[in-house]
C-alpha atoms as a PDB file:
ATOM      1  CA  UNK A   1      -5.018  -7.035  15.083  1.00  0.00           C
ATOM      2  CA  UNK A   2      -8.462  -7.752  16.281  1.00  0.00           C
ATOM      3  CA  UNK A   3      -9.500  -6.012  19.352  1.00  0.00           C
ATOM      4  CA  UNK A   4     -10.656  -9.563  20.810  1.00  0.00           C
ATOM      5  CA  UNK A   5      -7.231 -10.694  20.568  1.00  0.00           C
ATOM      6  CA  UNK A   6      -8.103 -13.719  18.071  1.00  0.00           C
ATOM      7  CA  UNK A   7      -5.947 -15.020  15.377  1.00  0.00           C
ATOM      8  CA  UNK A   8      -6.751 -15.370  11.876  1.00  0.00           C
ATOM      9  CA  UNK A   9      -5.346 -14.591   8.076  1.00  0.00           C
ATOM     10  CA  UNK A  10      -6.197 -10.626   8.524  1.00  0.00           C
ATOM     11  CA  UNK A  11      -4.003 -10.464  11.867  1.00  0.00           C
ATOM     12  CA  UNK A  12      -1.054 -12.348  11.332  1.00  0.00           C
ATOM     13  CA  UNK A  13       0.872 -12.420   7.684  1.00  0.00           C
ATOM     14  CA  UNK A  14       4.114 -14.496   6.753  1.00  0.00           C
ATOM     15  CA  UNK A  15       7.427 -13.552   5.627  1.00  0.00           C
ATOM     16  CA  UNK A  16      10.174 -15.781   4.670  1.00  0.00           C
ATOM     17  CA  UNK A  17       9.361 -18.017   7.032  1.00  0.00           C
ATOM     18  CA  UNK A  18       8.355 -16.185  10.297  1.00  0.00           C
ATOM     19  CA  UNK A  19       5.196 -14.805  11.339  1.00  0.00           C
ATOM     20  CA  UNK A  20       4.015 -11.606  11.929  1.00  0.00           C
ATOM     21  CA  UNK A  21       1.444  -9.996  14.230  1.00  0.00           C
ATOM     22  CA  UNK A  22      -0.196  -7.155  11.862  1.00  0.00           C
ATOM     23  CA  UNK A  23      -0.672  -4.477  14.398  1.00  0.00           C
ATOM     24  CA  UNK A  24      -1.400  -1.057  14.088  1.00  0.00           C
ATOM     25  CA  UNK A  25       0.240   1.165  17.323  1.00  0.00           C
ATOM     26  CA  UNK A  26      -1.663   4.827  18.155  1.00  0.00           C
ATOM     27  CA  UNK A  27      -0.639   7.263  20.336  1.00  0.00           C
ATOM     28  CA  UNK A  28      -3.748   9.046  22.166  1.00  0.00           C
ATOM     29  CA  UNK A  29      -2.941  12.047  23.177  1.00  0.00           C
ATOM     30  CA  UNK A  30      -6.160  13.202  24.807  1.00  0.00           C
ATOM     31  CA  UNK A  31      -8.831  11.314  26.788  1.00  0.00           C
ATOM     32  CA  UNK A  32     -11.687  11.956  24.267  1.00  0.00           C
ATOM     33  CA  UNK A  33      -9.400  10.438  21.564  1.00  0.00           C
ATOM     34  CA  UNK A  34     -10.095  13.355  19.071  1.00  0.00           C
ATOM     35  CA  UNK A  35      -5.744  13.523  19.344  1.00  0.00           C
ATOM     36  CA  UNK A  36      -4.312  10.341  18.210  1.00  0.00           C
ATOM     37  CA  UNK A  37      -1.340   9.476  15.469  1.00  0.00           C
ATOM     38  CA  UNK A  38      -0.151   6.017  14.238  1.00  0.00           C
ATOM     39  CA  UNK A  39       2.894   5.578  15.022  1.00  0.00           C
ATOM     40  CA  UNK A  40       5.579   4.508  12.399  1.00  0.00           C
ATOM     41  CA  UNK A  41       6.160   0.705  11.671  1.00  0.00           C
ATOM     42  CA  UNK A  42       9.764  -0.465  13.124  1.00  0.00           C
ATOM     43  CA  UNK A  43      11.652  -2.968  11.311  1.00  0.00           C
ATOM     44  CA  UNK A  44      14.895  -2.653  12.958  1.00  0.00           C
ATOM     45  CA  UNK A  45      15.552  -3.541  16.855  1.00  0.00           C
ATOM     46  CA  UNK A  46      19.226  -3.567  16.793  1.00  0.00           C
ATOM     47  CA  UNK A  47      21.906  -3.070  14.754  1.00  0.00           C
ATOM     48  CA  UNK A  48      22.668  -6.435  15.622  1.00  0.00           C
ATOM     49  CA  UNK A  49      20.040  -7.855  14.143  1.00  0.00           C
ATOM     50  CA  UNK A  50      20.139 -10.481  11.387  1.00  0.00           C
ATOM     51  CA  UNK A  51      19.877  -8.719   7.751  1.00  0.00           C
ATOM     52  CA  UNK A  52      19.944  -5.090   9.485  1.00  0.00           C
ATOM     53  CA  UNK A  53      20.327  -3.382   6.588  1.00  0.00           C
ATOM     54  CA  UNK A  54      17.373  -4.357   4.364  1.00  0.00           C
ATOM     55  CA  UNK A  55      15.266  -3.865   7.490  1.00  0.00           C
ATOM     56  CA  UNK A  56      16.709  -0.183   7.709  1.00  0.00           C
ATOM     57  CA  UNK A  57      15.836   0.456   4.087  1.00  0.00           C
ATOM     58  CA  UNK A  58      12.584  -0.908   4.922  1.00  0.00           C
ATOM     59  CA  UNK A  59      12.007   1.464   7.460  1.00  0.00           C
ATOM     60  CA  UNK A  60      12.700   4.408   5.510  1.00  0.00           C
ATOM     61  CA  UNK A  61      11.268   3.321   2.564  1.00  0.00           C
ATOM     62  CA  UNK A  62       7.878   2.884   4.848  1.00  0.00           C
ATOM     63  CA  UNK A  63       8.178   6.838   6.101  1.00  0.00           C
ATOM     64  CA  UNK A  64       8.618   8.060   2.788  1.00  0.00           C
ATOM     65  CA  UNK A  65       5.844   5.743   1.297  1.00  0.00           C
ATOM     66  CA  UNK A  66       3.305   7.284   4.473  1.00  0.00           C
ATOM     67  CA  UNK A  67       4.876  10.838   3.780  1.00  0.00           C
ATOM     68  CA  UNK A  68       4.299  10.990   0.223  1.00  0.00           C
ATOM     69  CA  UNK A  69       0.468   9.602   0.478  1.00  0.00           C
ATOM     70  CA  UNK A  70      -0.514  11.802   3.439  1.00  0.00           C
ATOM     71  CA  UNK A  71      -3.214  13.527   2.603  1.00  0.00           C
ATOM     72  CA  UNK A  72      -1.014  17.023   2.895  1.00  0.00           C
ATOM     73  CA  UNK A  73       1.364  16.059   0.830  1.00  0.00           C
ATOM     74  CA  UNK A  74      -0.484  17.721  -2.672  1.00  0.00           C
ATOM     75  CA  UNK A  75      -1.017  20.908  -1.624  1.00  0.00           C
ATOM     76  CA  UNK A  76       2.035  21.264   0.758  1.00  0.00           C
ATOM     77  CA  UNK A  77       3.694  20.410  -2.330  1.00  0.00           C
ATOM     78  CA  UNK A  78       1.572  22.393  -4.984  1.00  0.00           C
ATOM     79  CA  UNK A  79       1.807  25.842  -2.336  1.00  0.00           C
ATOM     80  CA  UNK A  80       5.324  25.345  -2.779  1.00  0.00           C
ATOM     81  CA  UNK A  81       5.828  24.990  -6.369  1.00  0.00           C
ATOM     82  CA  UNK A  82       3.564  27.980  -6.976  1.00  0.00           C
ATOM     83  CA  UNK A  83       5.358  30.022  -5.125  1.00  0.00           C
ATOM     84  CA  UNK A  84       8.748  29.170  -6.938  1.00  0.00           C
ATOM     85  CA  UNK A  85       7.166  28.943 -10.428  1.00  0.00           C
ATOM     86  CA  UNK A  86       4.585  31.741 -10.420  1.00  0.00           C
ATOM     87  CA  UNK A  87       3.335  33.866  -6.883  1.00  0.00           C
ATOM     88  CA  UNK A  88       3.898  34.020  -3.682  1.00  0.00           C
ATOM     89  CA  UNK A  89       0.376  34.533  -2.604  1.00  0.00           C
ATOM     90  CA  UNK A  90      -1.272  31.912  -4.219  1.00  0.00           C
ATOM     91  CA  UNK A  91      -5.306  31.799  -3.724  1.00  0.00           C
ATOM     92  CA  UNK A  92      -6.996  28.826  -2.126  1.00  0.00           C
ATOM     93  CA  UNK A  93      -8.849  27.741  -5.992  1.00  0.00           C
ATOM     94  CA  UNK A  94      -4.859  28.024  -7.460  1.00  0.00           C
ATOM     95  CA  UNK A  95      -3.316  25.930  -4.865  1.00  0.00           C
ATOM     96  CA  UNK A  96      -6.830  23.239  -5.384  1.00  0.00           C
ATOM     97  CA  UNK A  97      -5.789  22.818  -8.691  1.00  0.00           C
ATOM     98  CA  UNK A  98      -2.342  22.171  -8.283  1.00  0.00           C
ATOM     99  CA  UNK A  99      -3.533  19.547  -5.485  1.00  0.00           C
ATOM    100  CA  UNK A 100      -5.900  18.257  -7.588  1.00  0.00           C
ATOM    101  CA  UNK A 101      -3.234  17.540 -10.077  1.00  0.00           C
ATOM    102  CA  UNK A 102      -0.742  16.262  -8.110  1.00  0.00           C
ATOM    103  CA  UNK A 103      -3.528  13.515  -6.544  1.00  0.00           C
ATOM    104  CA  UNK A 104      -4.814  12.246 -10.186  1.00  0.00           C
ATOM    105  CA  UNK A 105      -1.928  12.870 -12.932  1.00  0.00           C
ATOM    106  CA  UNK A 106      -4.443  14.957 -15.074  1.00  0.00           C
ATOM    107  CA  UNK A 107      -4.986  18.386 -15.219  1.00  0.00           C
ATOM    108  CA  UNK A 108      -7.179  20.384 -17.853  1.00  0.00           C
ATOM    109  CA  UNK A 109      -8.490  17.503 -19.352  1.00  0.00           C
ATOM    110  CA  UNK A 110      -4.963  16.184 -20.297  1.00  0.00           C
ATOM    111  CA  UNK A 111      -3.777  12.715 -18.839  1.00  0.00           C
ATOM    112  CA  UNK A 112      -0.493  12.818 -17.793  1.00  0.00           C
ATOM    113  CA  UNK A 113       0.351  10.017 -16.364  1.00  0.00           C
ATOM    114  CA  UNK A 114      -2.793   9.464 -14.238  1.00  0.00           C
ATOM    115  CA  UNK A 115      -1.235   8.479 -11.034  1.00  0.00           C
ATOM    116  CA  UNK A 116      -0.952   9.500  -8.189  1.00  0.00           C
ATOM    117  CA  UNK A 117       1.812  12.382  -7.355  1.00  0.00           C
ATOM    118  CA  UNK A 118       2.909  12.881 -11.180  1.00  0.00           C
ATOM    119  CA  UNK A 119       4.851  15.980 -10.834  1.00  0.00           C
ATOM    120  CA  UNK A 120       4.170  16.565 -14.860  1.00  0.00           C
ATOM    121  CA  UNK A 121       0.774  17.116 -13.986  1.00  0.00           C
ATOM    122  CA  UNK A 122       1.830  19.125 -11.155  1.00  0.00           C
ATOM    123  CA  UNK A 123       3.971  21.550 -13.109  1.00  0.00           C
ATOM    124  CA  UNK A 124       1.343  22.102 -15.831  1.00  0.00           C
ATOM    125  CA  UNK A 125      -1.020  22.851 -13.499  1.00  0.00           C
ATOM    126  CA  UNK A 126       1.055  25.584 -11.596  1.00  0.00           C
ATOM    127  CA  UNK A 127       2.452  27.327 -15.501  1.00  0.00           C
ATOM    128  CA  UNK A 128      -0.668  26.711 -17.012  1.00  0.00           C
ATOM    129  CA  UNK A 129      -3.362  27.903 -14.265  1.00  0.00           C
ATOM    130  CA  UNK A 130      -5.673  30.855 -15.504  1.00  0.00           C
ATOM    131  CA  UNK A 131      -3.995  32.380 -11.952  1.00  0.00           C
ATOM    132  CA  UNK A 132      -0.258  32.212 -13.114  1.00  0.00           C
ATOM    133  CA  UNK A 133      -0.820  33.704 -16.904  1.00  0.00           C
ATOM    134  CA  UNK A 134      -3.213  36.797 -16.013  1.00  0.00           C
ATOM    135  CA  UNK A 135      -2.318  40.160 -16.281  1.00  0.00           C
ATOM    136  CA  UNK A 136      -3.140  41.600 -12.950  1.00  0.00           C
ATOM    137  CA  UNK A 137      -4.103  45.359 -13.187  1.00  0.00           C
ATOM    138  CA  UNK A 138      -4.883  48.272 -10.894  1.00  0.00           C
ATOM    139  CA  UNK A 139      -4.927  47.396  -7.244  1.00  0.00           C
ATOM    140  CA  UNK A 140      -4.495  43.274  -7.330  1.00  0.00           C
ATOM    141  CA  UNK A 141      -0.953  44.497  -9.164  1.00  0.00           C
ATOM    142  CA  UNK A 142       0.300  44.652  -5.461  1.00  0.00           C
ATOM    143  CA  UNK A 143       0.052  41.555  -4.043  1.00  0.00           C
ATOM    144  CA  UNK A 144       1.081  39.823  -7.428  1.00  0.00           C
ATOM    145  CA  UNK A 145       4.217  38.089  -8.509  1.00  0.00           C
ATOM    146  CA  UNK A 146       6.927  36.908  -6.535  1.00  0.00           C
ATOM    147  CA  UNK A 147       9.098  38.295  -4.413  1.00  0.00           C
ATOM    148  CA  UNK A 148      12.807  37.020  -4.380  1.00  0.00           C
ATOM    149  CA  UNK A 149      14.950  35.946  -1.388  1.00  0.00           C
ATOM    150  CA  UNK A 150      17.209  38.871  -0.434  1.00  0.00           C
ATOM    151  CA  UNK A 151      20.686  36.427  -1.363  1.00  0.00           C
ATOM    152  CA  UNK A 152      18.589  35.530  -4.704  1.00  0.00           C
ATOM    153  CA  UNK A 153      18.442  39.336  -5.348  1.00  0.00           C
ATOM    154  CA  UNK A 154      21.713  39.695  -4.365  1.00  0.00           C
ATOM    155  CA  UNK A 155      22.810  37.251  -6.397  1.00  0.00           C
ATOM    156  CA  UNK A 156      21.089  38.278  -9.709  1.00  0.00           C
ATOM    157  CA  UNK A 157      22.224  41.762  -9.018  1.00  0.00           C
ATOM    158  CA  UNK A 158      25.865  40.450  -9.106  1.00  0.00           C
ATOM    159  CA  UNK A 159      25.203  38.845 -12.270  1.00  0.00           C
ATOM    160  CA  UNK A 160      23.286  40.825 -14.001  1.00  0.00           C
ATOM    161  CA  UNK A 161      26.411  43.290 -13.857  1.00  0.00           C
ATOM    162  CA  UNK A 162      28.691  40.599 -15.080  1.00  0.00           C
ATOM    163  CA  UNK A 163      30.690  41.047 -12.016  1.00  0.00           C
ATOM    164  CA  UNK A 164      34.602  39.700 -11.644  1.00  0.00           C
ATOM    165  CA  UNK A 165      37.272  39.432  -9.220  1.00  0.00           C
ATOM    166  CA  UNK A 166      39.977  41.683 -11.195  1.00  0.00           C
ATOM    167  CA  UNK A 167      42.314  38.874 -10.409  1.00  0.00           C
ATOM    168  CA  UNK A 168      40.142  36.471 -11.919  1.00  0.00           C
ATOM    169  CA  UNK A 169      40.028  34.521  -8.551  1.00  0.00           C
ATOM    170  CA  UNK A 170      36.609  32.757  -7.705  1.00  0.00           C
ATOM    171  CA  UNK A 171      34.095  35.307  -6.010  1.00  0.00           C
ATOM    172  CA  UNK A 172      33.786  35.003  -2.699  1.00  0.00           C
ATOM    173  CA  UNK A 173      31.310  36.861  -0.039  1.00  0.00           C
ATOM    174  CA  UNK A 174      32.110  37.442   3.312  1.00  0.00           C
ATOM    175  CA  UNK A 175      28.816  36.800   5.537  1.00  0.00           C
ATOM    176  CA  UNK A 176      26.232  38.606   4.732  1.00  0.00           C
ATOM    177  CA  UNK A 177      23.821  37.369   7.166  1.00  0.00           C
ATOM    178  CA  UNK A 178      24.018  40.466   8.722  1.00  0.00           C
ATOM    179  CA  UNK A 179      23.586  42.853   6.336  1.00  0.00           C
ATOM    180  CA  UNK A 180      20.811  41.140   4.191  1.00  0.00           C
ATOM    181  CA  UNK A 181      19.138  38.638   6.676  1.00  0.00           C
ATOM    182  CA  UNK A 182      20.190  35.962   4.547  1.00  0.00           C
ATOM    183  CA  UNK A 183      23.260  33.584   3.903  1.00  0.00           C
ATOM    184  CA  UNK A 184      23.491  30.265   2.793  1.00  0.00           C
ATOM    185  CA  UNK A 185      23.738  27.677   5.250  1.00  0.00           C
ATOM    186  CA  UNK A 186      22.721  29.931   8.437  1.00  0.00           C
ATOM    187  CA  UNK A 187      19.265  29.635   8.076  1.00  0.00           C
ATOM    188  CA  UNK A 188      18.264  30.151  11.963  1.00  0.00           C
ATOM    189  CA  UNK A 189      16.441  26.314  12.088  1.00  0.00           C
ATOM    190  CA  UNK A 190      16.752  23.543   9.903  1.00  0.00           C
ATOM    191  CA  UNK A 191      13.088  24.664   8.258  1.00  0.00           C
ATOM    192  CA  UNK A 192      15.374  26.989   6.066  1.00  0.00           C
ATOM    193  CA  UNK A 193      14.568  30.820   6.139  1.00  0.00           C
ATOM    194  CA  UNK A 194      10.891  30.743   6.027  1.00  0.00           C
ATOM    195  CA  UNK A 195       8.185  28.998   8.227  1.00  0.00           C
ATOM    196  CA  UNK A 196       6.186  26.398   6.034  1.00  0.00           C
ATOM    197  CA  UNK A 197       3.127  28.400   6.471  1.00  0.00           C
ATOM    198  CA  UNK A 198       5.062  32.036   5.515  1.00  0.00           C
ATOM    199  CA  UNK A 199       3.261  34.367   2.865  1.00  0.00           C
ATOM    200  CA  UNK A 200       4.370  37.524   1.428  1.00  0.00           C
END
């Protein structure tokens, strides 16, 4: 609301029959206020309260709405998409243009869908960028491609053998967490394997 604490049309709204004070809460963090956040919009008080559910679905609904239009949601995105589809060390132009996509639904001159987050857009960008079809030669050959998870590699290994259980039982692997760094499910936090900032 207003700072002088009056009331008008821009500080309170209506909704199905009660009013609303529309507030915006930050957290500062320092006393220069250069560290600040908004905090979150709460619907729900209680369990108790009336029509708990829809306000809970609210609530999420409202953190994935601010998540998905933070501004670093494209390239956060993008980085990781490249790094699946094409490279794992991606250059700051490559990882633009797969931002850059994701934002306005176009990329190359081609209209997608022109929105906002249109992962059509996105993909095209990350297959189709000059980056992800060259032919890297001489020196830049070794820090090009992508390097596979050590289960992935294990994996493919097993399967590009054809491997079986000679009793034609379902395969499974004792832990190999040990042995390879890596099993599924025992990543050591709940950020997986890898740090969001990791590069190969």
């Amino acid at each position: 609301g207003n700072s002088n604490g009056t009331l008008d049309a821009k500080t309170v709204f209506e909704v199905k029959g009660k009013f609303y004070l529309n507030a915006e809460s930050v957290v500062v963090l320092t006393t220069d206020g250069k560290f600040s956040f908004r905090n979150p919009p709460i619907f729900l008080r209680s369990k108790d309260d009336a029509n708990a559910e829809a306000q809970v679905h609210a609530e999420v609904s409202s953190l994935i709405d601010h998540l998905f239009h933070h501004s670093n949601t494209p390239v956060f995105v993008g980085k990781r998409l490249i790094q699946r589809f094409a490279t794992s060390n991606p250059s700051g132009r490559y990882i633009r243009a797969v931002g850059d996509a994701f934002k306005s639904g176009t990329y190359d001159g081609t209209v997608y869908s022109g929105r906002y987050g249109d992962l059509s857009a996105t993909v095209a960008a990350v297959l189709l960028h000059p980056e992800a079809r060259s032919q890297k030669k001489g020196q830049a050959i070794t820090i090009d491609g992508a390097l596979r998870e050590p289960f992935m590699k294990f994996i493919h290994m097993m399967r590009s053998m054809e491997y079986q259980d000679k009793a034609h039982q379902p395969v499974v692997f004792d832990e190999l967490q040990n042995v390879i760094g890596q099993f599924p499910f025992q990543s050591p936090t709940v950020f997986n394997f890898y740090r969001a900032d990791f590069e190969l």
